[in-house]
C-alpha atoms as a PDB file:
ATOM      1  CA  UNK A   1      17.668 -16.149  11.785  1.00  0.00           C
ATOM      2  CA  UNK A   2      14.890 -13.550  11.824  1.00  0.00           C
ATOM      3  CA  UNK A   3      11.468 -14.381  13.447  1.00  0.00           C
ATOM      4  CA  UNK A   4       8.553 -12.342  12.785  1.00  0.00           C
ATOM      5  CA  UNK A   5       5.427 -11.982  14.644  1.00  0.00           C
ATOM      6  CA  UNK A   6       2.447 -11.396  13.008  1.00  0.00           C
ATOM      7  CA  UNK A   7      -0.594  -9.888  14.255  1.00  0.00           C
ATOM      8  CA  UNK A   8      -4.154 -11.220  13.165  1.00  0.00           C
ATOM      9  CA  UNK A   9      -7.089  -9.640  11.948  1.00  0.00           C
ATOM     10  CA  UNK A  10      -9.981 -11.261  10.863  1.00  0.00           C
ATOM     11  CA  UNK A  11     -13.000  -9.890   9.562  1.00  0.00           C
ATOM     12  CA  UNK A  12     -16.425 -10.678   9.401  1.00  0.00           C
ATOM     13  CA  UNK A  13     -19.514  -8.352   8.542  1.00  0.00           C
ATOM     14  CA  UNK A  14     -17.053  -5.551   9.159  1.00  0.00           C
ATOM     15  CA  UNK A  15     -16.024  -7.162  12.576  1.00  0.00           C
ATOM     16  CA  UNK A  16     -12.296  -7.954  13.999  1.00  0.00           C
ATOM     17  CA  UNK A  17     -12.963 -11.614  15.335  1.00  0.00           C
ATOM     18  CA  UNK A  18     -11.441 -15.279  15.553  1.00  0.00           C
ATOM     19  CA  UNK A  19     -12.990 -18.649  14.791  1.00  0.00           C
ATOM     20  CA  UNK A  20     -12.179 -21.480  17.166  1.00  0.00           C
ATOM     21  CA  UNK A  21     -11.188 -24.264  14.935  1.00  0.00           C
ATOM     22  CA  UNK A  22     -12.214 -22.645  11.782  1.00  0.00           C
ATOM     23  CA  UNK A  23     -16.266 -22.861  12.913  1.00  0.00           C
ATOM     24  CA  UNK A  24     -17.972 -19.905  11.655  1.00  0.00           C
ATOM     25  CA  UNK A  25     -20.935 -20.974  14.358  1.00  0.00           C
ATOM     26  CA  UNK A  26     -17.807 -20.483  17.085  1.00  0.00           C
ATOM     27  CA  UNK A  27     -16.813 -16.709  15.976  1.00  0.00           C
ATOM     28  CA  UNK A  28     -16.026 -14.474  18.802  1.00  0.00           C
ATOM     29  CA  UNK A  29     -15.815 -10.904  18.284  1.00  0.00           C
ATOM     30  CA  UNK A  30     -13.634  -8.322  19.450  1.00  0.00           C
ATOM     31  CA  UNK A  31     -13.864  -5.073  18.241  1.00  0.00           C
ATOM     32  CA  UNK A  32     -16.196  -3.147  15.244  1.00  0.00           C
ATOM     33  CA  UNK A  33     -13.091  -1.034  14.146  1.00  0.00           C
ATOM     34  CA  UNK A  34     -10.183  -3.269  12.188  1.00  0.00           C
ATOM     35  CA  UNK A  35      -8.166   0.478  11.896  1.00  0.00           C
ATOM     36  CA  UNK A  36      -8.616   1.239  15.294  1.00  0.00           C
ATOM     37  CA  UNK A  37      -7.062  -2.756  16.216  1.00  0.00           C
ATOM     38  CA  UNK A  38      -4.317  -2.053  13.600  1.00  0.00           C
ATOM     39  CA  UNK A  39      -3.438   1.297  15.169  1.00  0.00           C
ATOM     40  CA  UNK A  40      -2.801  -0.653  18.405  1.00  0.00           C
ATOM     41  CA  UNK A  41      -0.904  -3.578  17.127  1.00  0.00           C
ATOM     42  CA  UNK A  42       1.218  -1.051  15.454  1.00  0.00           C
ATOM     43  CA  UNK A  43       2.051   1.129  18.260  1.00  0.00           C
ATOM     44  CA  UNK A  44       2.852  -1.735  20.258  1.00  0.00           C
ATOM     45  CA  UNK A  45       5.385  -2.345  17.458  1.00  0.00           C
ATOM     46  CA  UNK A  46       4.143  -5.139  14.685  1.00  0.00           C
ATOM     47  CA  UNK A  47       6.034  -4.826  12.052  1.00  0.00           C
ATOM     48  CA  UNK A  48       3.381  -7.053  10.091  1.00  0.00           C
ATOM     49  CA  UNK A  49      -0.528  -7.481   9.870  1.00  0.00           C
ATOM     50  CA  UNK A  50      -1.968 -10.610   8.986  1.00  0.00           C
ATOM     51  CA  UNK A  51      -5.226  -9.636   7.165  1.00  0.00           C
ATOM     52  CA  UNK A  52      -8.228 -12.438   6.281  1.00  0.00           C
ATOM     53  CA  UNK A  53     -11.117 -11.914   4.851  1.00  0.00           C
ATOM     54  CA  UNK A  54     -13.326 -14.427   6.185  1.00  0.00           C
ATOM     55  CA  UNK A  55     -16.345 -13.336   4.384  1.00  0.00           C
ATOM     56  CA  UNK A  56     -14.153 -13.790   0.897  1.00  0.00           C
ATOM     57  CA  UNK A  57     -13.220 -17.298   1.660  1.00  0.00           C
ATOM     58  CA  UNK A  58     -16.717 -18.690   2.094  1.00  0.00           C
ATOM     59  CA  UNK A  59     -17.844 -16.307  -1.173  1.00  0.00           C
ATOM     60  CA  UNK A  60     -14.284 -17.059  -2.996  1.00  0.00           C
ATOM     61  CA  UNK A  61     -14.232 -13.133  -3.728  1.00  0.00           C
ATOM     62  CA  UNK A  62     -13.015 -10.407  -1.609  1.00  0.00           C
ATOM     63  CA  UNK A  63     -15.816  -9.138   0.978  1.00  0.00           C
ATOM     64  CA  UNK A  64     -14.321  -6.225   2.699  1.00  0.00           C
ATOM     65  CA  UNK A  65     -12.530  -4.322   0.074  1.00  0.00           C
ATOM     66  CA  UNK A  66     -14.088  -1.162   1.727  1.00  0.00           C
ATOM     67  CA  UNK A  67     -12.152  -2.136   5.578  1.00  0.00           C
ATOM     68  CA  UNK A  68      -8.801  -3.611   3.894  1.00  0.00           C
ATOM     69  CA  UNK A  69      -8.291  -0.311   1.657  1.00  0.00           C
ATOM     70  CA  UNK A  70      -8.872   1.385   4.910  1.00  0.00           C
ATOM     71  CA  UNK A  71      -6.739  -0.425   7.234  1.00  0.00           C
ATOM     72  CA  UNK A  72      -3.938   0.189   4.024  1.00  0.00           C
ATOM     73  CA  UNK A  73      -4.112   3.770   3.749  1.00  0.00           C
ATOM     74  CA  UNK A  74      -3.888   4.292   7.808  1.00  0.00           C
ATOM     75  CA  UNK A  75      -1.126   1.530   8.487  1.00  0.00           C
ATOM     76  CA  UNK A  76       0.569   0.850   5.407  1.00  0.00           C
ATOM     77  CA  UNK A  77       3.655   3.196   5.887  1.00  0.00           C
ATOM     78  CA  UNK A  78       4.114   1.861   9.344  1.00  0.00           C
ATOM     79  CA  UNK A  79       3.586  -1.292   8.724  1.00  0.00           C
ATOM     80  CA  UNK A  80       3.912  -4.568   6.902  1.00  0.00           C
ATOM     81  CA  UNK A  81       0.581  -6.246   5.849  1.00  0.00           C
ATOM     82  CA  UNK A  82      -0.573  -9.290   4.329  1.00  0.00           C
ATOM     83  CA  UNK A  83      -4.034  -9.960   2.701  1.00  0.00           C
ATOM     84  CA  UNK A  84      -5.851 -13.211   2.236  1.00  0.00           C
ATOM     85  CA  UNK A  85      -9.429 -14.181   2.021  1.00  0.00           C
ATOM     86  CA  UNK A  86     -10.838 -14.798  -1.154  1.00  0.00           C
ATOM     87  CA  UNK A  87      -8.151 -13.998  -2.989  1.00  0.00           C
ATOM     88  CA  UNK A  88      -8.673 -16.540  -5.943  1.00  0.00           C
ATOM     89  CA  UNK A  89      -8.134 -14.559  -9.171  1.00  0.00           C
ATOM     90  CA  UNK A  90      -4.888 -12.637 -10.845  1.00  0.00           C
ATOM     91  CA  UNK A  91      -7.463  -8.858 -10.776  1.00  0.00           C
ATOM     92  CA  UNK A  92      -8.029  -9.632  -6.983  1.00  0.00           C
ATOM     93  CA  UNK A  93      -4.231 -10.180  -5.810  1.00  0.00           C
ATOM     94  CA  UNK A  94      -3.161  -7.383  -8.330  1.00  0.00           C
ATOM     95  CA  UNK A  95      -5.999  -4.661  -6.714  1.00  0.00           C
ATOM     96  CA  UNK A  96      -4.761  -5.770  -3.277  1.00  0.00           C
ATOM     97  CA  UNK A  97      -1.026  -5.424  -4.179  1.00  0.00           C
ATOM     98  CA  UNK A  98      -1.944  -2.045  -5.441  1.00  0.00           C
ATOM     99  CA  UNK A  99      -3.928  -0.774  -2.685  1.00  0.00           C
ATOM    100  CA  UNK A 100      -0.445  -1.207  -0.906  1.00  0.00           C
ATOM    101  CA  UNK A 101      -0.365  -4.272   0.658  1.00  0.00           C
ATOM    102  CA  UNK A 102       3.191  -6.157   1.489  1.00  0.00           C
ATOM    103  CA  UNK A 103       2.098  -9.481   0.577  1.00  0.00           C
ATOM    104  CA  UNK A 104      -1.404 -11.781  -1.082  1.00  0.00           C
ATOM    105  CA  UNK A 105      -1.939 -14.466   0.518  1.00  0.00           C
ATOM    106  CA  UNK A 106      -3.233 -17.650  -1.650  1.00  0.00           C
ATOM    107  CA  UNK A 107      -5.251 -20.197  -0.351  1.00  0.00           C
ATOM    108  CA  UNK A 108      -7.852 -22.161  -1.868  1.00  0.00           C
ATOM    109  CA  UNK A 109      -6.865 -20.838  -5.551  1.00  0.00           C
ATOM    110  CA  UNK A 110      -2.460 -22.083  -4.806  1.00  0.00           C
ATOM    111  CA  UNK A 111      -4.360 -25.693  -4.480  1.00  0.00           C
ATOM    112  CA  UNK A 112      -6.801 -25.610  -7.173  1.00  0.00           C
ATOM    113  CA  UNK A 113      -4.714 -23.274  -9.687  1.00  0.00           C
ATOM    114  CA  UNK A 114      -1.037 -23.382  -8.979  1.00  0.00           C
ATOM    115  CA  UNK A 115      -0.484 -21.619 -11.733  1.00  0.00           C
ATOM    116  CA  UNK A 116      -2.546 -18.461 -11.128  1.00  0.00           C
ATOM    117  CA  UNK A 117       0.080 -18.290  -8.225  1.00  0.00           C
ATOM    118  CA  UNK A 118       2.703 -18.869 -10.159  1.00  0.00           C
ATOM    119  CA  UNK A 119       2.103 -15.950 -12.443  1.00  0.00           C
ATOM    120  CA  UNK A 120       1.999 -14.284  -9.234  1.00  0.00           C
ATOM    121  CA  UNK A 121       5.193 -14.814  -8.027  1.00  0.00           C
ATOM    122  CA  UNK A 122       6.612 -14.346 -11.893  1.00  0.00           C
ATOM    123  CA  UNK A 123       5.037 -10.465 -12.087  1.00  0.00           C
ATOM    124  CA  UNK A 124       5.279  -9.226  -8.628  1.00  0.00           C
ATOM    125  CA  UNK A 125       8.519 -11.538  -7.603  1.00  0.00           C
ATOM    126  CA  UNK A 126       8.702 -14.309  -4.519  1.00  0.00           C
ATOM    127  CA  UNK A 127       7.911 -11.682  -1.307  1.00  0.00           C
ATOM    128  CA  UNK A 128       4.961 -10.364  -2.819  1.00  0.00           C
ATOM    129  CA  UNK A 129       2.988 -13.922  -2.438  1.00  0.00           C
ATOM    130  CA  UNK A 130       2.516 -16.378   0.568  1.00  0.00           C
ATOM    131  CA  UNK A 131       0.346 -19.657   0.579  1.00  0.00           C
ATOM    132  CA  UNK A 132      -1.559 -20.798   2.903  1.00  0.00           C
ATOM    133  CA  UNK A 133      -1.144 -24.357   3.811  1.00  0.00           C
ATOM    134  CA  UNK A 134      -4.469 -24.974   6.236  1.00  0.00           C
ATOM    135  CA  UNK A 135      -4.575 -28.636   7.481  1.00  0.00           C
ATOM    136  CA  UNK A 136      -7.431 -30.738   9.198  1.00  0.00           C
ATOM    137  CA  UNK A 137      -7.200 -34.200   9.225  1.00  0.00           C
ATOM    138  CA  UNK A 138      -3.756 -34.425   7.579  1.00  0.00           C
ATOM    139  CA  UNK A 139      -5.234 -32.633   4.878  1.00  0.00           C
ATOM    140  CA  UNK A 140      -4.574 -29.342   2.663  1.00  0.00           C
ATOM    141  CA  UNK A 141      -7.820 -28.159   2.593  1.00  0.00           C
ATOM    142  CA  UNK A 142      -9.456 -24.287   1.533  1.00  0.00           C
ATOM    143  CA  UNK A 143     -13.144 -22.800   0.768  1.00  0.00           C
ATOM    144  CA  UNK A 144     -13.234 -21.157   4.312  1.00  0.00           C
ATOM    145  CA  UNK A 145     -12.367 -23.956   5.550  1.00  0.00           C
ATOM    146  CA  UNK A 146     -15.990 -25.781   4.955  1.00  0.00           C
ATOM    147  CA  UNK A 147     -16.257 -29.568   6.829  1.00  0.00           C
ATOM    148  CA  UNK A 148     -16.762 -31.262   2.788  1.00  0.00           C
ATOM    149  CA  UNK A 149     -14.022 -28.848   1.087  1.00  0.00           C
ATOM    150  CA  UNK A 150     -12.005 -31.192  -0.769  1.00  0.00           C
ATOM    151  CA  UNK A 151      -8.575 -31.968   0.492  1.00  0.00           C
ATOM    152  CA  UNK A 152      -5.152 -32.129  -0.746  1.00  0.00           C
ATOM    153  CA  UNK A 153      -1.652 -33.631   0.170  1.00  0.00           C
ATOM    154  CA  UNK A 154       0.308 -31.071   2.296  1.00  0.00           C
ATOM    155  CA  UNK A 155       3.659 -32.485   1.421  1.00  0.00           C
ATOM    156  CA  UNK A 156       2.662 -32.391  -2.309  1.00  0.00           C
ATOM    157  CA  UNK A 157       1.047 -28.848  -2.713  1.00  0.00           C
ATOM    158  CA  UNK A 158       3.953 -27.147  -0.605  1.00  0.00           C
ATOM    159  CA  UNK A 159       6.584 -28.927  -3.234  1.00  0.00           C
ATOM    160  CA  UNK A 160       4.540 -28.401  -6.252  1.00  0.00           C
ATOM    161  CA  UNK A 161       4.186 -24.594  -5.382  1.00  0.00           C
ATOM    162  CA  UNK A 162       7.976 -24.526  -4.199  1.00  0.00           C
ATOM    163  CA  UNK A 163       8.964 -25.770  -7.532  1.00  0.00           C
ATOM    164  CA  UNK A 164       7.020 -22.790  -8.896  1.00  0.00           C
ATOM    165  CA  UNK A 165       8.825 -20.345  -7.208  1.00  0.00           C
ATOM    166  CA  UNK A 166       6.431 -19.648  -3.659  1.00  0.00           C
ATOM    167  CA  UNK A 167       8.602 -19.187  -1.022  1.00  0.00           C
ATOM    168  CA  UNK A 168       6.263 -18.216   1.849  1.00  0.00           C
ATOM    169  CA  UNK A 169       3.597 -20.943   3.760  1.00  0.00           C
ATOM    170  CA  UNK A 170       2.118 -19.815   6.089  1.00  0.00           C
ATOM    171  CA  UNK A 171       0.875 -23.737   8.156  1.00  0.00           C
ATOM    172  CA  UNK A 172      -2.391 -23.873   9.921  1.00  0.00           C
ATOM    173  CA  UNK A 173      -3.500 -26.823  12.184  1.00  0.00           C
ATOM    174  CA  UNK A 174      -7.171 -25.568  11.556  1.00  0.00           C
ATOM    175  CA  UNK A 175      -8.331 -27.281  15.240  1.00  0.00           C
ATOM    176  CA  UNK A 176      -6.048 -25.601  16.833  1.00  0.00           C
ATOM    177  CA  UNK A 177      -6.850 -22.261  15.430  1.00  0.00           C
ATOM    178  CA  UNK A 178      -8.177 -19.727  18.319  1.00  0.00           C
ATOM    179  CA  UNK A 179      -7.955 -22.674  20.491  1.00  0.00           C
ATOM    180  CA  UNK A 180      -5.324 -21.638  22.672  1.00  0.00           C
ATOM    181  CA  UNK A 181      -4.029 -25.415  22.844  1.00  0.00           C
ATOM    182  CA  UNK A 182      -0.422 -24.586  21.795  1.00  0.00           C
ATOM    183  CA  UNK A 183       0.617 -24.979  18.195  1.00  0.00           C
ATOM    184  CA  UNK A 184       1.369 -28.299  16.226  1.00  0.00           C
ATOM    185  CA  UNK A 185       5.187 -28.165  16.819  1.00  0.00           C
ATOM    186  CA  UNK A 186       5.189 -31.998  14.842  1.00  0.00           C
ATOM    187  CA  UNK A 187       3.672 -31.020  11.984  1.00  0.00           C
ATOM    188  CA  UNK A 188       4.880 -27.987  11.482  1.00  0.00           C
ATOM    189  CA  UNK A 189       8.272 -29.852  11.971  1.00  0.00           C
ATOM    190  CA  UNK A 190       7.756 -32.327   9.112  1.00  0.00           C
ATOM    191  CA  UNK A 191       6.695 -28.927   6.568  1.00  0.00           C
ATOM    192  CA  UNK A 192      10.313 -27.233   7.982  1.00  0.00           C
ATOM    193  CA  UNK A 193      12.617 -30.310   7.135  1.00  0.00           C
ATOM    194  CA  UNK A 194      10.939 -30.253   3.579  1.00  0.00           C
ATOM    195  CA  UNK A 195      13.355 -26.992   2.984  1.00  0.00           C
ATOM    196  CA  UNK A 196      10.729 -26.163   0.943  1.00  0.00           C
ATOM    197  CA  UNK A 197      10.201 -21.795   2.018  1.00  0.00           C
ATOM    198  CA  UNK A 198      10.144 -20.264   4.800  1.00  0.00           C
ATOM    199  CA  UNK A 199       7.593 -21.823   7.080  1.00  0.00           C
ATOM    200  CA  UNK A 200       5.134 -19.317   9.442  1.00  0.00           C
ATOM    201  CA  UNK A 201       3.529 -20.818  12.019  1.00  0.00           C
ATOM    202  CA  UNK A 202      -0.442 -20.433  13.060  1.00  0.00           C
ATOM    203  CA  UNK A 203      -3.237 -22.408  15.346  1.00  0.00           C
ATOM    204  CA  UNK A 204      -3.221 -22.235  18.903  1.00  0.00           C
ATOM    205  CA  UNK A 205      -0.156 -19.978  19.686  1.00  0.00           C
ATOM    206  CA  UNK A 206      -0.767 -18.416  23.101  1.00  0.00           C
ATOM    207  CA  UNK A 207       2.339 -17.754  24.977  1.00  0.00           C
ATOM    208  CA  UNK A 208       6.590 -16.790  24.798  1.00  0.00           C
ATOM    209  CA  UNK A 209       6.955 -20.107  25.167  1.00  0.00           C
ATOM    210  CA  UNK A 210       5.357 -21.068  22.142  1.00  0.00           C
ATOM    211  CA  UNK A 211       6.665 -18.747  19.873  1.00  0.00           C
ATOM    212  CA  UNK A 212       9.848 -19.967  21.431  1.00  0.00           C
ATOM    213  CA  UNK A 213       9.117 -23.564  20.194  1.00  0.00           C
ATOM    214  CA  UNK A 214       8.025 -22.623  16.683  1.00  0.00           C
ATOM    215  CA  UNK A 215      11.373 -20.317  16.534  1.00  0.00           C
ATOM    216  CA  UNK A 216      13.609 -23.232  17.512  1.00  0.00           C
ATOM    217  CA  UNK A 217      12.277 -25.862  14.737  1.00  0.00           C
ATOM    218  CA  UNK A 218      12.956 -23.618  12.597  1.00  0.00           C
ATOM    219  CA  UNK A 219      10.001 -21.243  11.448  1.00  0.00           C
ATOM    220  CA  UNK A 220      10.459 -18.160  10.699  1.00  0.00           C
ATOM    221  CA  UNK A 221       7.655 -16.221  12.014  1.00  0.00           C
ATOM    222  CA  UNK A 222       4.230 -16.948  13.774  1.00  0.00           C
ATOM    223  CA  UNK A 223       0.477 -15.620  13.219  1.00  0.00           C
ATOM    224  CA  UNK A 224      -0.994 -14.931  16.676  1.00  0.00           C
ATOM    225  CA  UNK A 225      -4.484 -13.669  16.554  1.00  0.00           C
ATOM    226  CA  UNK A 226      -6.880 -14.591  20.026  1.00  0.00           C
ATOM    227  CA  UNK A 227      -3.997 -14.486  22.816  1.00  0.00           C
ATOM    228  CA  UNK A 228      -3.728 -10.688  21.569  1.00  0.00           C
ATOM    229  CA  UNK A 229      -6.684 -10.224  22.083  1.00  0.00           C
ATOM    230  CA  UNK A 230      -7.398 -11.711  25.007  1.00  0.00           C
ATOM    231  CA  UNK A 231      -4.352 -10.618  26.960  1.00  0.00           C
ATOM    232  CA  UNK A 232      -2.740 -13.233  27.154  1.00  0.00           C
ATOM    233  CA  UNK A 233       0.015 -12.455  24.816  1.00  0.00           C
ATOM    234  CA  UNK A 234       1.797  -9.358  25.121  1.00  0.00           C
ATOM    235  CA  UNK A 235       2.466  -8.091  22.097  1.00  0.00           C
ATOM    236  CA  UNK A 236       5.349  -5.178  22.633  1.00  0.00           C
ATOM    237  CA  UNK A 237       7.437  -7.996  24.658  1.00  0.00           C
ATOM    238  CA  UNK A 238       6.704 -10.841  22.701  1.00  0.00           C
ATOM    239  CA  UNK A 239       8.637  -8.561  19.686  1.00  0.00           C
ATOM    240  CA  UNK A 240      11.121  -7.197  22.106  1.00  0.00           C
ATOM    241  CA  UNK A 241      12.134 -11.218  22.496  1.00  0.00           C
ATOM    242  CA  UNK A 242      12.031 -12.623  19.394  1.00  0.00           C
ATOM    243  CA  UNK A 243      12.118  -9.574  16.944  1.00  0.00           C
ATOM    244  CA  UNK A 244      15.767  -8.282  16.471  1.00  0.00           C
ATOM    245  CA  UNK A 245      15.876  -4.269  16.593  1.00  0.00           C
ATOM    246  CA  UNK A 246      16.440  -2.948  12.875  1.00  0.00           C
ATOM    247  CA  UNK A 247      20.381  -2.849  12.225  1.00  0.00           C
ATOM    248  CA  UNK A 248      21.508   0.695  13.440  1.00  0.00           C
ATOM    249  CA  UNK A 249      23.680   2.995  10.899  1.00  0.00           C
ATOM    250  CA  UNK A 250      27.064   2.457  10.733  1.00  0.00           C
ATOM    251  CA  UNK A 251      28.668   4.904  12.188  1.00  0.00           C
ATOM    252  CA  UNK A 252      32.863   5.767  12.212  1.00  0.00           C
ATOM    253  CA  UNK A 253      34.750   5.994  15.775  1.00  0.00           C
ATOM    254  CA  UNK A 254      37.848   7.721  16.656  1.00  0.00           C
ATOM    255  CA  UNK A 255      39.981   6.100  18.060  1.00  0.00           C
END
């Protein structure tokens, strides 16, 4: 079974930073230049970027169109990346798909308007669209993630949007998000034996031994985002691990 990694950016006022527990009041940042951060998650390898807009989820339209077309144009031939953030209408996903990114990611609009993802999935087919499933207090919930956002039932939206053809989630245990507290190996257990999709872990991954644990319930990929940044997480060996090397031409032997 394949496991990706994913690498996390998240941007605020033109800022690469993390949240700890989705508190905008608890933002740390790391670096002014999201290209410069992409170059080095691609050169130690990343096959994918995990993109969010953190301005566009509080606004509920894209913020940093100006970055993300930038970070596109520098890494998208090297890399695979995903954008999310604000993402709540069929012009936004279609001007990110565009731009050349791999994958939108839904959030807040694939629980208030499944169908605006399911014309998604219908024009630009099942791998161009992920949801993401972020849960506090047992709940579904989006709008950046604000403390009153309504909620919904996780085990409901992920089969409604299943049923509609999504085949990505991408499961957040919002608490544990830049925590560092290790992920939420039960409840990202109960969204795997759904057989929904393919199920990509995020929220507090920190260490080999983690992404070992999500691997073995059977995700297929994580989002790591502060223990890059923070060292540690190695990046190049956490891929070497759990990443398997593209398949090699076939060649003919003589025997």
């Amino acid at each position: 079974m394949s496991f990706d990694i994913l690498a996390a950016i998240d941007l605020r006022g033109g800022r690469v930073v993390r949240l700890r527990g989705g508190d905008f009041a608890r933002e740390q940042v790391y670096d002014d230049d999201p290209v410069a951060v992409g170059e080095a998650f691609a050169a130690a390898g990343a096959r994918w970027l995990h993109v969010v807009d953190l301005d566009g989820a509080r606004r509920g339209r894209p913020a940093h169109g100006r970055q993300i077309r930038s970070l596109l144009s520098a890494l998208g031939d090297r890399t695979s990346i995903e954008i999310g953030g604000g993402v709540r209408s069929a012009a936004a996903a279609r001007a990110v798909l565009a731009a050349g990114a791999r994958r939108v990611v839904f959030g807040t609009a694939a629980l208030r308007d499944p169908e605006l993802v399911r014309r998604m999935v219908a024009e630009h087919g099942p791998a161009a669209v992920a949801v993401a499933i972020d849960v506090r207090d047992q709940q579904a919930v989006g709008h950046g993630w604000l403390r009153d956002a309504p909620g919904a039932d996780p085990v409901q939206s992920i089969t409604t949007l299943a049923a509609i053809g999504v085949r990505t989630f991408e499961v957040t245990a919002i608490d544990r998000d830049g925590s560092l507290e290790g992920p939420d190996v039960a409840g990202l257990q109960r969204v795997v034996a759904l057989g929904a999709g393919e199920v990509i872990a995020s929220g507090g991954i920190r260490s080999l031994a983690d992404l070992e644990a999500v691997r073995d319930i059977g995700c297929r990929g994580a989002i790591v985002g502060r223990a890059l940044y923070e060292g540690g997480l190695d990046l190049a060996a956490a891929i070497a691990l759990f990443q398997a090397p593209t398949e090699p031409s076939p060649t003919t032997s003589c025997q």
